[in-house]
N, C-alpha and C. Protein backbone atom coordinates (compact mmCIF):
# COMPACT_ATOMS: atom_id res chain seq x y z
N UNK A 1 88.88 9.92 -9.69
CA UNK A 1 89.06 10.17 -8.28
C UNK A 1 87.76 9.89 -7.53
N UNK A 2 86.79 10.66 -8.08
CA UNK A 2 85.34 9.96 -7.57
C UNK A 2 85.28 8.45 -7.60
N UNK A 3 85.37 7.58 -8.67
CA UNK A 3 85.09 6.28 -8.03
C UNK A 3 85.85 5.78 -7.27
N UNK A 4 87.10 6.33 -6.98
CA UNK A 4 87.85 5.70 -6.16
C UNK A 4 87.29 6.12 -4.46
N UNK A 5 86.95 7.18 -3.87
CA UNK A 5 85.77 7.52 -2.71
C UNK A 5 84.96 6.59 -2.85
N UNK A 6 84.33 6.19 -3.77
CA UNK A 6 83.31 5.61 -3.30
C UNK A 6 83.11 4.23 -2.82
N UNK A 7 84.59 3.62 -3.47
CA UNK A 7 85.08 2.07 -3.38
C UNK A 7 85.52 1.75 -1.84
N UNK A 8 86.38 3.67 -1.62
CA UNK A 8 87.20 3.19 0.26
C UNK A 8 85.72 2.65 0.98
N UNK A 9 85.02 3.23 1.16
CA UNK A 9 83.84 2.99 2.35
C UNK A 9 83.43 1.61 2.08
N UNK A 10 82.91 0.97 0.49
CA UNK A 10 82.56 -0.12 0.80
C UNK A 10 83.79 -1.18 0.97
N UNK A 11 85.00 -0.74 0.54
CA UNK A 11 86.09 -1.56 0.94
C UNK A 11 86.10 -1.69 3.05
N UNK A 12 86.08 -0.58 3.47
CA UNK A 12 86.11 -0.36 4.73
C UNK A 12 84.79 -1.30 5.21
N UNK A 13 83.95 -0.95 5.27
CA UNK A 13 82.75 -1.93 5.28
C UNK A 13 82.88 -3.56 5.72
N UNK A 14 83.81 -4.00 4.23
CA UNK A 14 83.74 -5.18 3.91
C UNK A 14 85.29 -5.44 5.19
N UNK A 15 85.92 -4.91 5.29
CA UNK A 15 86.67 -5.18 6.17
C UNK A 15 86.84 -5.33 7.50
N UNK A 16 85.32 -4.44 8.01
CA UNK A 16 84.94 -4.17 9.07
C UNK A 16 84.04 -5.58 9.40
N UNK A 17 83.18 -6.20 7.97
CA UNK A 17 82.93 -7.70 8.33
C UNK A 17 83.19 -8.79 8.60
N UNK A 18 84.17 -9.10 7.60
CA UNK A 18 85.33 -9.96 8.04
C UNK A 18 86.01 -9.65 9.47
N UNK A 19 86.68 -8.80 9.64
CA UNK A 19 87.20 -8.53 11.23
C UNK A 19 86.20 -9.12 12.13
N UNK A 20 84.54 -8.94 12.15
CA UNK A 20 83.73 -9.46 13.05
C UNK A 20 82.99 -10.61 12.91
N UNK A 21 83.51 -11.39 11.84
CA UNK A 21 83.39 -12.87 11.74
C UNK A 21 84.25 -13.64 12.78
N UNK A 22 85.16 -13.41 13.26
CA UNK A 22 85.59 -13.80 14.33
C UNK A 22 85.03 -13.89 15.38
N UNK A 23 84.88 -12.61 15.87
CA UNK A 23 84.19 -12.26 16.82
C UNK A 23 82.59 -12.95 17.18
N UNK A 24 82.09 -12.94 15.84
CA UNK A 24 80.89 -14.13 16.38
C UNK A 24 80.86 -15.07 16.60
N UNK A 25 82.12 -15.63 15.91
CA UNK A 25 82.39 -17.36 16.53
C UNK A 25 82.83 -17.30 17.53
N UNK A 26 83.47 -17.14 17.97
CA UNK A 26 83.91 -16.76 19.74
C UNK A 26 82.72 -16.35 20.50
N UNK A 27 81.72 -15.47 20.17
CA UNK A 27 80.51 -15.42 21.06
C UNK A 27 80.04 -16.72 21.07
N UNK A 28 79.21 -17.11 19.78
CA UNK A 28 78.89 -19.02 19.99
C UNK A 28 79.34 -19.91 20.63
N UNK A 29 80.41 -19.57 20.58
CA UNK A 29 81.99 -20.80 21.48
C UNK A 29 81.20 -20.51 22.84
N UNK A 30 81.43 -19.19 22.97
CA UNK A 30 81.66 -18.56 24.67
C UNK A 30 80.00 -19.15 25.36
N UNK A 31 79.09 -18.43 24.45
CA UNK A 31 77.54 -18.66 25.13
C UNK A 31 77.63 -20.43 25.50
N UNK A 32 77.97 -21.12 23.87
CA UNK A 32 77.85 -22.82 24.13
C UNK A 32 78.58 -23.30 25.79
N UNK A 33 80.00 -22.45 25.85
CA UNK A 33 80.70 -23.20 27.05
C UNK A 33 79.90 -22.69 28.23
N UNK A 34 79.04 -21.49 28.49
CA UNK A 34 78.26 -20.88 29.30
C UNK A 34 77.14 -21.80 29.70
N UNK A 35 76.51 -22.63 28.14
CA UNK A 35 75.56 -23.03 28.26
C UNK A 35 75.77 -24.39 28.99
N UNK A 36 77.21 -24.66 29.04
CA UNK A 36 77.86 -26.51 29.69
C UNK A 36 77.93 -25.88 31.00
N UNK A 37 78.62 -24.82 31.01
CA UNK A 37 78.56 -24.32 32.93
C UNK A 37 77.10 -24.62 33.53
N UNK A 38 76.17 -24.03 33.02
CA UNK A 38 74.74 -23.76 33.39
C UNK A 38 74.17 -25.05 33.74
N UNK A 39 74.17 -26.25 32.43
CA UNK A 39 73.91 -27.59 32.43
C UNK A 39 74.59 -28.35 33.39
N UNK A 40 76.00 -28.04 34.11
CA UNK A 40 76.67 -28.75 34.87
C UNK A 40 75.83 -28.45 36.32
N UNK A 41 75.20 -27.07 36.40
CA UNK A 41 74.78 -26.76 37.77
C UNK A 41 73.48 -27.02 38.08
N UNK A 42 72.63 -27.78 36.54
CA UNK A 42 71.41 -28.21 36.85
C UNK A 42 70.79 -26.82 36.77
N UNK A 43 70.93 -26.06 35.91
CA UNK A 43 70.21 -24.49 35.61
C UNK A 43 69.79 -24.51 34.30
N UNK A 44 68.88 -25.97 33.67
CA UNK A 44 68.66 -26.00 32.61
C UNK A 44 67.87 -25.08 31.36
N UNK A 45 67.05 -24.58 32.58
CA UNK A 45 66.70 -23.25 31.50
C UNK A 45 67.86 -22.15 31.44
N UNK A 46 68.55 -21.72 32.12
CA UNK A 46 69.74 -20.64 31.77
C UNK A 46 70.58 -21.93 30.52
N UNK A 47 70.92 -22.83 30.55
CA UNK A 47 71.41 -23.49 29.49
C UNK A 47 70.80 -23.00 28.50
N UNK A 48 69.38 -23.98 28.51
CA UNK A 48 68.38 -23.83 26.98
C UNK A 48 69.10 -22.67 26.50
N UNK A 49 68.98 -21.14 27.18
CA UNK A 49 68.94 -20.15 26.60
C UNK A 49 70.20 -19.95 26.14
N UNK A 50 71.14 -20.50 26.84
CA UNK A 50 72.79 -19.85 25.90
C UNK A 50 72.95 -20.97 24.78
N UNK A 51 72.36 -22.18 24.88
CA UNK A 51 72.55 -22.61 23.86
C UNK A 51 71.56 -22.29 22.63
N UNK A 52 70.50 -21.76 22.78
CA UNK A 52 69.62 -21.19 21.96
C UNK A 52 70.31 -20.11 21.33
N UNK A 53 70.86 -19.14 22.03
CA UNK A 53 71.65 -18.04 21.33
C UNK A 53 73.02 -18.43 20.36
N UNK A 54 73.65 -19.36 21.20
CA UNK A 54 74.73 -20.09 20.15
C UNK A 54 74.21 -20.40 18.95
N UNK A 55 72.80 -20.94 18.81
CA UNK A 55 72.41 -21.67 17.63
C UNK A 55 72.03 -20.56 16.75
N UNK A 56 71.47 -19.57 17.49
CA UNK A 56 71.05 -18.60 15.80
C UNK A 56 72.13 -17.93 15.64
N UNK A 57 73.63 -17.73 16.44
CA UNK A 57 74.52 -17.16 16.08
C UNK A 57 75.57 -17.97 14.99
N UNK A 58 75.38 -19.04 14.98
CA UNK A 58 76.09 -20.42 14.06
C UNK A 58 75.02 -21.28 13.67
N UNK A 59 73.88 -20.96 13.12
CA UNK A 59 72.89 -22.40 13.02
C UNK A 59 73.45 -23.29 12.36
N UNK A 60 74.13 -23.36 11.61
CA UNK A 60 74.93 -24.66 11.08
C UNK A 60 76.06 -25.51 11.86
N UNK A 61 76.28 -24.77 13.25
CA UNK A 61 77.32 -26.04 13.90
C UNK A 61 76.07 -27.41 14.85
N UNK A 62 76.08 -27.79 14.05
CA UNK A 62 75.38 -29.52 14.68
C UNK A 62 75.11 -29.03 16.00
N UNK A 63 76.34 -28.98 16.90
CA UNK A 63 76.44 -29.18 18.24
C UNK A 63 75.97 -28.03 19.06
N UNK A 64 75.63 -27.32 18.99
CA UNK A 64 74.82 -26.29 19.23
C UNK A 64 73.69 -26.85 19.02
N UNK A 65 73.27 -26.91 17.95
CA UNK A 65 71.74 -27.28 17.66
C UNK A 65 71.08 -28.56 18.60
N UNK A 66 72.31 -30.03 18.63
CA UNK A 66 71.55 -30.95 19.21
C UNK A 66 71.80 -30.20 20.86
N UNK A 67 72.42 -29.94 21.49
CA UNK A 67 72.58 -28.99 22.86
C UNK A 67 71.36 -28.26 22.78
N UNK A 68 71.12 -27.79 22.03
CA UNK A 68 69.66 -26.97 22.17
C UNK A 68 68.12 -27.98 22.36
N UNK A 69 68.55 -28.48 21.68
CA UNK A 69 67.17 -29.69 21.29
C UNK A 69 67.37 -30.63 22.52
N UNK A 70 68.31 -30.99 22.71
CA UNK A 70 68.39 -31.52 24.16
C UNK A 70 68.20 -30.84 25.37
N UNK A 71 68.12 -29.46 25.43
CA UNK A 71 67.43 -29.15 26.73
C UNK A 71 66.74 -28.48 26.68
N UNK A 72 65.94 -28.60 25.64
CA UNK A 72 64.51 -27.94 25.27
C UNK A 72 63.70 -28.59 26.35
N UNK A 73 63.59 -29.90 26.65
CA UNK A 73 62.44 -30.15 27.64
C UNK A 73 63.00 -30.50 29.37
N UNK A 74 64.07 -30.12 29.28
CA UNK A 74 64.41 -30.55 30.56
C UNK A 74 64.04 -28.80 31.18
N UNK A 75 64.80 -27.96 29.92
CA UNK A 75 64.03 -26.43 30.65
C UNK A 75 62.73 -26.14 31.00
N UNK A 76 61.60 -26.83 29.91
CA UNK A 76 60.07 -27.00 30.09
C UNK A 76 59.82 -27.25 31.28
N UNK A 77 60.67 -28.42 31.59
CA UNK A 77 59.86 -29.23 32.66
C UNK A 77 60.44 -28.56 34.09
N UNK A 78 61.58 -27.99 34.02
CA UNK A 78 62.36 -27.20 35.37
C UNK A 78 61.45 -26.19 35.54
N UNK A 79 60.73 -24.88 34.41
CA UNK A 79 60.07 -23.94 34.72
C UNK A 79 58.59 -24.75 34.77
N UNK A 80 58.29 -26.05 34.82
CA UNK A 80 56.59 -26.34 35.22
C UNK A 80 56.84 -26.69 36.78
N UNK A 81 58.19 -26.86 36.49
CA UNK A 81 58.30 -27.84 38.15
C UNK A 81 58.34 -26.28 39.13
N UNK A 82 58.95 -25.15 38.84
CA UNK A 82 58.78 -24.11 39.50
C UNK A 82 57.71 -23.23 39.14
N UNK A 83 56.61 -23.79 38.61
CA UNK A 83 56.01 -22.77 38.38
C UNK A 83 54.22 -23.90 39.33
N UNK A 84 54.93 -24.87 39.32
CA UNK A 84 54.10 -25.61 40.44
C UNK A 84 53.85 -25.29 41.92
N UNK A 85 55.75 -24.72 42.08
CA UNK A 85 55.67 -24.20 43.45
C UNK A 85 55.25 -23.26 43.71
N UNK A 86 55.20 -22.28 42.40
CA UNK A 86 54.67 -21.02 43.06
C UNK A 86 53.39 -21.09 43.40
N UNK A 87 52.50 -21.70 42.32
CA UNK A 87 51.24 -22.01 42.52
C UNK A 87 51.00 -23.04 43.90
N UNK A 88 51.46 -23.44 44.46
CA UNK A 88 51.21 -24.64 45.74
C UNK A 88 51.66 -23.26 46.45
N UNK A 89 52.30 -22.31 46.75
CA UNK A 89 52.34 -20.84 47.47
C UNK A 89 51.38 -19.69 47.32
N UNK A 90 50.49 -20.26 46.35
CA UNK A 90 49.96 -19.08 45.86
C UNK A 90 49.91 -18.28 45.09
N UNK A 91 50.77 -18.07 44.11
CA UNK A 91 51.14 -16.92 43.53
C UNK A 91 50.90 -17.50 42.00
N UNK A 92 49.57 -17.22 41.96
CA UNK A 92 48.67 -17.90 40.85
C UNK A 92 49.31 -16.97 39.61
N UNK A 93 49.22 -15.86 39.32
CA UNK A 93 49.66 -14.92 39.09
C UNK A 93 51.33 -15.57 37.94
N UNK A 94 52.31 -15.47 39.23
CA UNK A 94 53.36 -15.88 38.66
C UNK A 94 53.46 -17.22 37.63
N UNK A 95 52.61 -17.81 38.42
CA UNK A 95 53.03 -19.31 38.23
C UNK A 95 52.21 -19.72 36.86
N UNK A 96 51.21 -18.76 36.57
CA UNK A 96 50.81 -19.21 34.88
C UNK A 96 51.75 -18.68 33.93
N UNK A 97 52.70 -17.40 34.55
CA UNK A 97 53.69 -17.05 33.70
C UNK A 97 55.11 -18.62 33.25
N UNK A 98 55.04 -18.70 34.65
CA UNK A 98 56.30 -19.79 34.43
C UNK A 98 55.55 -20.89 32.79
N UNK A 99 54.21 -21.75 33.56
CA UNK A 99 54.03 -22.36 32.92
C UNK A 99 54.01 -21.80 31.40
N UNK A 100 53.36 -20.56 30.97
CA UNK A 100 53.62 -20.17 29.93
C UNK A 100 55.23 -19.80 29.32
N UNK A 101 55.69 -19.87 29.78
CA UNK A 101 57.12 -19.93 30.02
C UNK A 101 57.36 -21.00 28.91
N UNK A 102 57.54 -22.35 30.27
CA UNK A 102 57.36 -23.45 29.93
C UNK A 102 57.04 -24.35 28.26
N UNK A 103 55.77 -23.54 28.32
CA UNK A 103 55.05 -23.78 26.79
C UNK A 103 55.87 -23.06 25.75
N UNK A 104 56.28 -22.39 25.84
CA UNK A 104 56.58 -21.14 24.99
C UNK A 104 58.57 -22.05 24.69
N UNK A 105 58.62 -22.69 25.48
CA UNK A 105 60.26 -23.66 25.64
C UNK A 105 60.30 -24.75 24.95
N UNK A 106 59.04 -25.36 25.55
CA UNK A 106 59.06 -26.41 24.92
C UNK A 106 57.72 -26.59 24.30
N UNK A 107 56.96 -26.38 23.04
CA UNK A 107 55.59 -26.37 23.05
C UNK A 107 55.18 -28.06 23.08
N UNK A 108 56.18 -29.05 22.87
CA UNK A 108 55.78 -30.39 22.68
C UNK A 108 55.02 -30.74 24.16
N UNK A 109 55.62 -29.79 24.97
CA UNK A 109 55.08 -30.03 26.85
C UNK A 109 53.50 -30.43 26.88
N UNK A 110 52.95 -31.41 26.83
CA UNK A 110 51.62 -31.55 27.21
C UNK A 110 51.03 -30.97 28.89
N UNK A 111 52.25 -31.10 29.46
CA UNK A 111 51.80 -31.13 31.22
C UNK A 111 51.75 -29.43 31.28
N UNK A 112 52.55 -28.83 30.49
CA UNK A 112 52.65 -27.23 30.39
C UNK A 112 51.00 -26.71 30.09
N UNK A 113 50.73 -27.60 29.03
CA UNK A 113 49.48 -26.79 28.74
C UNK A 113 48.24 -27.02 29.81
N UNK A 114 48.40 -28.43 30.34
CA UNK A 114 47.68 -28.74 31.29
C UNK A 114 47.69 -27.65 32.76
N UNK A 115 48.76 -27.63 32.92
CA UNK A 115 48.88 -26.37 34.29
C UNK A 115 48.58 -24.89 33.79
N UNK A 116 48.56 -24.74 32.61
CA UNK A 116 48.24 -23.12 32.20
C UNK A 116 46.60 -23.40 32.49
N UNK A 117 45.80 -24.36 31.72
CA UNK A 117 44.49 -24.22 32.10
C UNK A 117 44.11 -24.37 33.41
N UNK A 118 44.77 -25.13 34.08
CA UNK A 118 44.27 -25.25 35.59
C UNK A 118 45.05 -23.94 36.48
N UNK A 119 45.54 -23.66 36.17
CA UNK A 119 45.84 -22.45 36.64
C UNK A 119 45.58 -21.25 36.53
N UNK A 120 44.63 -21.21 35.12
CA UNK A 120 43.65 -20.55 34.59
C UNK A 120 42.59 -20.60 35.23
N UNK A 121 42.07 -21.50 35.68
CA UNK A 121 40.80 -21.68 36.22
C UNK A 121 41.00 -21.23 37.53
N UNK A 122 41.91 -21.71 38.66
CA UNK A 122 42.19 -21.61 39.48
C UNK A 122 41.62 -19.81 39.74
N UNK A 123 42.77 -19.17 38.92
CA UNK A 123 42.55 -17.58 39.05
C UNK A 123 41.25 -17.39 38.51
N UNK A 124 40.43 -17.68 37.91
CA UNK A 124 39.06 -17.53 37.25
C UNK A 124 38.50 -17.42 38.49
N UNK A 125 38.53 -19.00 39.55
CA UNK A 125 37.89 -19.03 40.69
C UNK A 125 37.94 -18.19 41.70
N UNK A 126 39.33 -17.74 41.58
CA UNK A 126 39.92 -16.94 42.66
C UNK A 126 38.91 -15.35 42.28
N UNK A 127 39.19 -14.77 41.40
CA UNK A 127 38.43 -14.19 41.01
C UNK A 127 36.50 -13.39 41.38
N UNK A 128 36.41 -14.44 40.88
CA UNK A 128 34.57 -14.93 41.04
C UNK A 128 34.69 -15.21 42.61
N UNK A 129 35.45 -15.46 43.39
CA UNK A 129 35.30 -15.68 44.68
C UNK A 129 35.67 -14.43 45.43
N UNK A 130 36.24 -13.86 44.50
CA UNK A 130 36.41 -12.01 45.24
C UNK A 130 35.70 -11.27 45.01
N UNK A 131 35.19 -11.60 43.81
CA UNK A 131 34.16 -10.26 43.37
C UNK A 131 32.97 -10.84 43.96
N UNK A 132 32.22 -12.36 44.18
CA UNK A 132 30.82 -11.97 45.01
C UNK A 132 31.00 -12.03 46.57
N UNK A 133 32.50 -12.00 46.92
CA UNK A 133 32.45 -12.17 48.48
C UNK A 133 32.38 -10.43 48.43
N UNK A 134 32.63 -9.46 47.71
CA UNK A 134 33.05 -8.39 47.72
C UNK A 134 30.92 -7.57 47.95
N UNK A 135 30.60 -8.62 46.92
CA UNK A 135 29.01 -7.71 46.71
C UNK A 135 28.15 -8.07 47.67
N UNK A 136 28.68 -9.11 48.60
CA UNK A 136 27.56 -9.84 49.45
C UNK A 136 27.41 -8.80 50.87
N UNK A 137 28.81 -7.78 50.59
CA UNK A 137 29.07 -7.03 52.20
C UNK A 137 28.02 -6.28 52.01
């Protein structure tokens, strides 16, 4: 009678996995078709990311994966291209986040790393230009 207790739970278990093998393919499905909505509206980083999630939820369906790899740099380059504007506004601040963003999307981005340092510097300057305008009063 005891081994038989001890078999229901991992029987239950194992049934409770299977039942939600479904269920993750249908998330993959759902994020991937999320990720074609996103790509249709030119929201390539909200793509990248649902297709990124499709892929570690199925890494073995191809099409997920090349969907991912394909808008790996179009997302790079959407968050350098907004992270340009913030910086041409000012918001030095934000805009090394984007670019780090950016890098962090696509690390192949050469222009990503280029705007993190100059945007680095930028705030360096910004900086050094507050603190001795600050000591000169």
């Amino acid at each position: 009678m005891r081994g038989k207790r001890s078999v229901r739970p991992a029987a239950l278990l194992l049934l409770l996995l299977l039942a939600a093998l479904p269920v993750l393919a249908e998330s993959a499905s759902a994020l991937y078709r999320h990720g074609q909505d996103a790509e249709a509206r030119d929201d390539y980083v909200a793509a990248y990311n649902y297709y990124e999630q499709a892929y570690r939820l199925k890494p073995k369906e191809l099409s997920y994966r090349t969907a991912m790899s394909r808008m790996r740099f179009e997302a790079g380059a959407q968050l350098v291209h907004h992270g340009q504007r913030l910086r041409d506004h000012g918001n030095l601040e934000e805009a090394l986040a984007e670019f780090q963003k950016a890098a962090a999307t696509d690390p192949s981005s050469e222009i990503a790393q280029q705007e993190i340092r100059r945007t680095q510097e930028m705030i360096r300057a910004a900086n050094a230009k507050g603190t001795s305008g600050s000591s000169t009063r």
